[in-house]
Structures are given as C-alpha cells and as structure tokens.
N, C-alpha and C. Protein backbone atom coordinates (compact mmCIF):
# COMPACT_ATOMS: atom_id res chain seq x y z
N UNK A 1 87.41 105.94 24.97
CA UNK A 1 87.25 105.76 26.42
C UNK A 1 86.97 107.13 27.04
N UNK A 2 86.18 107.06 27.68
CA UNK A 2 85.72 108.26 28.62
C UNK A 2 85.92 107.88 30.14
N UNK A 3 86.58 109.05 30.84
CA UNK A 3 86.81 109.09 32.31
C UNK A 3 86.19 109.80 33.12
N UNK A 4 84.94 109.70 33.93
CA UNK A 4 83.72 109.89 34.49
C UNK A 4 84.70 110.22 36.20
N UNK A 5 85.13 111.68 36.16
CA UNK A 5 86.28 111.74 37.20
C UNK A 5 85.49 112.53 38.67
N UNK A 6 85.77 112.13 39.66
CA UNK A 6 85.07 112.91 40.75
C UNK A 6 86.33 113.02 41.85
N UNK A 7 86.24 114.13 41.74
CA UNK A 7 87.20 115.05 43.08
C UNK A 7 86.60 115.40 44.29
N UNK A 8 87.03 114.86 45.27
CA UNK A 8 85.90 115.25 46.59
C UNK A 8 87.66 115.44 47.60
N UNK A 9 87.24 116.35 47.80
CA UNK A 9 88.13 117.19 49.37
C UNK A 9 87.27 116.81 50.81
N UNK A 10 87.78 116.04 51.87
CA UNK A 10 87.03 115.40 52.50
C UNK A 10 87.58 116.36 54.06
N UNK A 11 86.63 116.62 55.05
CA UNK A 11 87.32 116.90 56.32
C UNK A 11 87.90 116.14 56.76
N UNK A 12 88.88 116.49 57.63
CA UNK A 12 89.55 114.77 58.86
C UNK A 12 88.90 114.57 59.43
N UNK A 13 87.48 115.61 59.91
CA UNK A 13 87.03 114.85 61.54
C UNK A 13 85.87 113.86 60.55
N UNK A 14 85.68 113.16 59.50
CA UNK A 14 85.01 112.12 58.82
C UNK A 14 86.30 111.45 57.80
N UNK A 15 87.45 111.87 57.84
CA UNK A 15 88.00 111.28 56.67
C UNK A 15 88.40 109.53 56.99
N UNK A 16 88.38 108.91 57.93
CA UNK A 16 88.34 107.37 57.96
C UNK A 16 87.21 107.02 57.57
N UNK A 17 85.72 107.52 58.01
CA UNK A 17 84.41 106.64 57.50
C UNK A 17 84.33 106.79 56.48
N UNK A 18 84.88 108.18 55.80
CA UNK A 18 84.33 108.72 54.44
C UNK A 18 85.32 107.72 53.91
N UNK A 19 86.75 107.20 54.28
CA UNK A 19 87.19 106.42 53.10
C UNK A 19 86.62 105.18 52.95
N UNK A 20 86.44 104.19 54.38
CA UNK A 20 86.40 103.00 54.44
C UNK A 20 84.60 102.90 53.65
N UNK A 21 83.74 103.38 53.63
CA UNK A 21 82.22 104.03 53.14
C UNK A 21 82.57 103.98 51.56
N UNK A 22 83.70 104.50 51.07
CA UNK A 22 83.75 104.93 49.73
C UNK A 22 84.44 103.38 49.06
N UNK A 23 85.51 102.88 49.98
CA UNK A 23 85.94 101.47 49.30
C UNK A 23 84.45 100.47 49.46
N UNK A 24 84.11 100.17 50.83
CA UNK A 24 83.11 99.24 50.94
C UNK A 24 81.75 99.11 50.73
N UNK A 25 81.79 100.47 49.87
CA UNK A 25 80.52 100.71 49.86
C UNK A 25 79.66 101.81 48.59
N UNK A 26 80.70 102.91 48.24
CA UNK A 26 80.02 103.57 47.57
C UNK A 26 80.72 103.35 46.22
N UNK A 27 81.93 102.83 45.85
CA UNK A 27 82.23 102.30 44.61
C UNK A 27 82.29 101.20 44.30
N UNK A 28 82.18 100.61 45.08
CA UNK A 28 81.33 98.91 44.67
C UNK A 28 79.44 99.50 44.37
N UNK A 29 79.19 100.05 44.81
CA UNK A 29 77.47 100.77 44.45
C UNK A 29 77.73 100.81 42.64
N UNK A 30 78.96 102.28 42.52
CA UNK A 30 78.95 102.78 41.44
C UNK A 30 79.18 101.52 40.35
N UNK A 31 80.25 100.56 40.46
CA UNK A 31 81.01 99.48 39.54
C UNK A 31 79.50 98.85 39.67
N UNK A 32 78.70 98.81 40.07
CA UNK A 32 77.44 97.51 40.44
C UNK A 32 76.40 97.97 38.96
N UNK A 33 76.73 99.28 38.52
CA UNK A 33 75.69 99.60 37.77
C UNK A 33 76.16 99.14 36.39
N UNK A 34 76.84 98.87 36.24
CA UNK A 34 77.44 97.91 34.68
C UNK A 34 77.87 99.30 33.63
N UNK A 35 77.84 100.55 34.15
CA UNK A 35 78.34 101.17 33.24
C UNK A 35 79.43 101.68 32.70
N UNK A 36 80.60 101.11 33.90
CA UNK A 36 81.99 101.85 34.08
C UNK A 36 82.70 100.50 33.45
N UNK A 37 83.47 100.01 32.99
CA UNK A 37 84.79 98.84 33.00
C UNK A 37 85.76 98.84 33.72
N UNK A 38 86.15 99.67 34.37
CA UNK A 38 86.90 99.44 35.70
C UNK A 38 87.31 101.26 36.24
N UNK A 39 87.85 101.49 37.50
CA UNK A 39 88.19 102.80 38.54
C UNK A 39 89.48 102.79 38.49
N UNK A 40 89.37 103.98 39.23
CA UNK A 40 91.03 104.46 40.05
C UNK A 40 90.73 105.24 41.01
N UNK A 41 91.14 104.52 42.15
CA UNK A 41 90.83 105.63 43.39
C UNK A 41 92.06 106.11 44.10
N UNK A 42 92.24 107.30 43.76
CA UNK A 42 93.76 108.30 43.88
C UNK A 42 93.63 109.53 44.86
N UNK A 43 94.40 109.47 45.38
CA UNK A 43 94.74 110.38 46.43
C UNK A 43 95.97 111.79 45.97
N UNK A 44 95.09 112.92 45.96
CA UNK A 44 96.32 114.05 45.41
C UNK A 44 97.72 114.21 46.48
N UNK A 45 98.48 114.03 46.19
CA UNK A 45 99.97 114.77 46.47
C UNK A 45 100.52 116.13 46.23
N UNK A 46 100.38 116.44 47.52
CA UNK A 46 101.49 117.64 47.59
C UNK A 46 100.72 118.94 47.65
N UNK A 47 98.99 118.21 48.61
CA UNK A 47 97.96 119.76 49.01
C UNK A 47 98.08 119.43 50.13
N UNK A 48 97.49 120.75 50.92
CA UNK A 48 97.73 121.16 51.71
C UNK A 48 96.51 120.25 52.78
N UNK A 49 96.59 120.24 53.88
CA UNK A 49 95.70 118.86 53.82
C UNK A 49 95.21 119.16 55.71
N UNK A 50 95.36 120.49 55.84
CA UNK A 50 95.59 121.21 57.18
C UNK A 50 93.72 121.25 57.28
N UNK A 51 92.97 120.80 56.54
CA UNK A 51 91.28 121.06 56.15
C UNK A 51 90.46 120.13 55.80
N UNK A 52 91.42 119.04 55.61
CA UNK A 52 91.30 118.25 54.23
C UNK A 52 92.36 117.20 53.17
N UNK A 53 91.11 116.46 52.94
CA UNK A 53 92.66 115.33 51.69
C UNK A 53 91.35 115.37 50.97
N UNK A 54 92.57 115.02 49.90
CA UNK A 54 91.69 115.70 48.51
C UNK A 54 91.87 114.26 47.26
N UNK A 55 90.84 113.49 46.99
CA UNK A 55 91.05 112.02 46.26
C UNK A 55 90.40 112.40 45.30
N UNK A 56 90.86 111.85 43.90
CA UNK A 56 89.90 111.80 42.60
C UNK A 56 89.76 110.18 42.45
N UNK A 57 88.30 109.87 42.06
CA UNK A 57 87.71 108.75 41.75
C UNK A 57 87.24 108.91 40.06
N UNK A 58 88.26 108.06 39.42
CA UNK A 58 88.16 107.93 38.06
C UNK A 58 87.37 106.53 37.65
N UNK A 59 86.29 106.81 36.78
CA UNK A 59 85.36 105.55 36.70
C UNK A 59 85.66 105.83 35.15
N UNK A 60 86.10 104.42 34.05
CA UNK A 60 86.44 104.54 33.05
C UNK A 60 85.36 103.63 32.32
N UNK A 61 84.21 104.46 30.85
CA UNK A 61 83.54 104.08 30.53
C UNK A 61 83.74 103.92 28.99
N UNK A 62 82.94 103.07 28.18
CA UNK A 62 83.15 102.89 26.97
C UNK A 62 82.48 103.69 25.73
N UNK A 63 81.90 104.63 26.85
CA UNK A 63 80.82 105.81 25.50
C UNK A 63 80.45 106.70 26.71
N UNK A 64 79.71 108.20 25.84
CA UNK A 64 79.10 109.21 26.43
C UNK A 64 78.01 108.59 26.79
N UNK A 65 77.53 107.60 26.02
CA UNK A 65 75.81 107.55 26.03
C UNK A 65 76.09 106.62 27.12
N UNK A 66 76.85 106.05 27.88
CA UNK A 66 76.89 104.77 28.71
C UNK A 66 77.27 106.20 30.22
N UNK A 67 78.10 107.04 30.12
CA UNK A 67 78.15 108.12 30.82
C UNK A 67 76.21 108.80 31.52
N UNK A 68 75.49 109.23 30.15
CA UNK A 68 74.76 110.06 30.05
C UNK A 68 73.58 109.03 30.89
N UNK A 69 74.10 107.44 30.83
CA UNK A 69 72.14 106.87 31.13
C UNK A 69 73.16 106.91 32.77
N UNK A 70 74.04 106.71 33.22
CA UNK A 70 74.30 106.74 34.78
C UNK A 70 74.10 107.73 34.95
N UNK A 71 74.44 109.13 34.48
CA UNK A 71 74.10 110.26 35.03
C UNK A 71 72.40 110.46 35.29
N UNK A 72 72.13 109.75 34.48
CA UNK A 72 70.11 110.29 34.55
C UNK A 72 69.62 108.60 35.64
N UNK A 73 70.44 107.46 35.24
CA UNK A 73 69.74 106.52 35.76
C UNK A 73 69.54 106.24 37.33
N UNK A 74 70.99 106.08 37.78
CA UNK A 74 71.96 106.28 39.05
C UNK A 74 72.29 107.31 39.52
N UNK A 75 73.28 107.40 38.76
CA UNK A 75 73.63 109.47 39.85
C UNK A 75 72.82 109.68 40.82
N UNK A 76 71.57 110.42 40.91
CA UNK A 76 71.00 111.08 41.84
C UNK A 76 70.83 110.62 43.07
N UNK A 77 70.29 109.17 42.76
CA UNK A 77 70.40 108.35 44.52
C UNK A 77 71.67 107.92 44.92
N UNK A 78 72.91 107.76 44.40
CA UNK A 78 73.96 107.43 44.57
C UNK A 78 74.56 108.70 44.69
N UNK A 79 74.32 109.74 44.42
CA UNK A 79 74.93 111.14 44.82
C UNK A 79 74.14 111.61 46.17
N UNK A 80 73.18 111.31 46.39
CA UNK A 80 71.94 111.99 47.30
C UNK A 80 72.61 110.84 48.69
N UNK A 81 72.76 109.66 48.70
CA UNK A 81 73.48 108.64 49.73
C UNK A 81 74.59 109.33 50.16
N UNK A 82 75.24 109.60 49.48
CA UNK A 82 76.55 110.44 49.88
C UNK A 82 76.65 111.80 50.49
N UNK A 83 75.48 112.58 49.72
CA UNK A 83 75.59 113.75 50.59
C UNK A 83 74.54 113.45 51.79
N UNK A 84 73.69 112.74 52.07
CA UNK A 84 73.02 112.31 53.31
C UNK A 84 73.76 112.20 54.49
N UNK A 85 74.53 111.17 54.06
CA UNK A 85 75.55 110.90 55.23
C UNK A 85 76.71 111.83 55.45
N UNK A 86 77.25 112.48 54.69
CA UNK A 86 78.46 113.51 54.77
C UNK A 86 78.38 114.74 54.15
N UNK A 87 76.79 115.39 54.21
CA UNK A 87 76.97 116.62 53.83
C UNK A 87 77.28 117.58 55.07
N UNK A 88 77.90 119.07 54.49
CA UNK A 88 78.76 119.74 55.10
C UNK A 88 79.96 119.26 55.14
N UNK A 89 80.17 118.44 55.05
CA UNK A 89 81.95 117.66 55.22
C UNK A 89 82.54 117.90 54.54
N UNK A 90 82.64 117.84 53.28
CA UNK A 90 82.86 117.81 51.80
C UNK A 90 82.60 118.56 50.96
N UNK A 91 83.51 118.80 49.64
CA UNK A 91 83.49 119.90 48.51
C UNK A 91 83.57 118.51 47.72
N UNK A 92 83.07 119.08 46.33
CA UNK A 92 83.12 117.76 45.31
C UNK A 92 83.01 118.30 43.86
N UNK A 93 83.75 118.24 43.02
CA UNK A 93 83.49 118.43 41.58
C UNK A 93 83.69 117.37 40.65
N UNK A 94 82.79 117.49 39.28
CA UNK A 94 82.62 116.31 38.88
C UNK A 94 83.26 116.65 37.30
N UNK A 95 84.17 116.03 36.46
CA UNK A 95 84.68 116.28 35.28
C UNK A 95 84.62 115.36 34.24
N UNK A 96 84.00 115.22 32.93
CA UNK A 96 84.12 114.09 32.17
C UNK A 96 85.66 114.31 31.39
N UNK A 97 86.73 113.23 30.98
CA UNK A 97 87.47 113.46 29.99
C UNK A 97 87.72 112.52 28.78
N UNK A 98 87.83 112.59 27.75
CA UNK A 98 88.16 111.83 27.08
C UNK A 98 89.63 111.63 26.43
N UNK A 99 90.09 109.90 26.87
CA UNK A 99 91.10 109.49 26.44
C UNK A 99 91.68 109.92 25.10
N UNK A 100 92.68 110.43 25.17
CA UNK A 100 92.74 110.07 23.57
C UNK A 100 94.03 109.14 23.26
N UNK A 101 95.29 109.08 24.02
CA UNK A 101 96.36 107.91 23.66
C UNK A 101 95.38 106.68 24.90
C-alpha cells in the first residue's frame, strides 16, 4: 500500500471555502479517478494556527504505477483547479509513503 499524502497550510481569511471546496468538491474529484481505494482527511494538532491550519490529505493506493499514471494523468488539472481558485493562500507539499505494517 502506498500513501499519496498532501499537506496544505491554508490562510483563515479562505479557510471555510477552502474546506467545504476540498470535502465537496476536490476529493470527491481526486476518489472519482479510480486510483486511490479510499482517504483520510486530517487536521494537524498542536500548530500554531495564528496564519493558518495545517490538514494532510492521505489518498491510499494499491501500487506506484497506479500513483505514477494519476500523477501524469490527473494531477495537473486537479492541481492547476486548486491553485486557480486559492493561489497565494496556501503552502502545499506533496509526500509518497509506503506502508509497511
């Protein structure tokens, strides 16, 4: 199992659209592409949040190569939607990991 993880630090003066946008809209997008088997959408504890709240979106897949065709297939317009509407707002890093228990 591979975990296709994205960390985005969001401003407050967008952090309601940016969430309600991300449940109704931009990870139902991502789950729509058949490459993930199911998410986790988590909120960090215990940052500082005077700028910002800071959520990781874990999309859990069954191979690299099922990773590698979203990254080339999807990604770009589904990354490019997001920063359209909320660029400047947002910091974002993206991490693959693999399960091992």
């Amino acid at each position: 199992m591979i975990i296709y993880n994205v960390t985005v630090k969001v401003d407050l003066s967008i952090h309601q659209d940016w969430l309600g946008w991300m449940l109704l809209k931009h990870i139902p997008d991502v789950m729509n592409t058949g490459m993930f088997q199911s998410h986790r959408f988590c909120k960090l504890l215990e940052q500082d949040e005077s700028d910002g709240i800071t959520y990781a979106i874990q999309y859990f897949a069954e191979s690299m190569e099922k990773i590698f065709f979203y990254q080339e297939k999807y990604a770009p317009e589904l990354q490019k939607e997001h920063s359209d509407r909320y660029q400047g707002h947002y910091v974002v890093f993206r991490t693959l990991l693999k399960v091992i228990e």
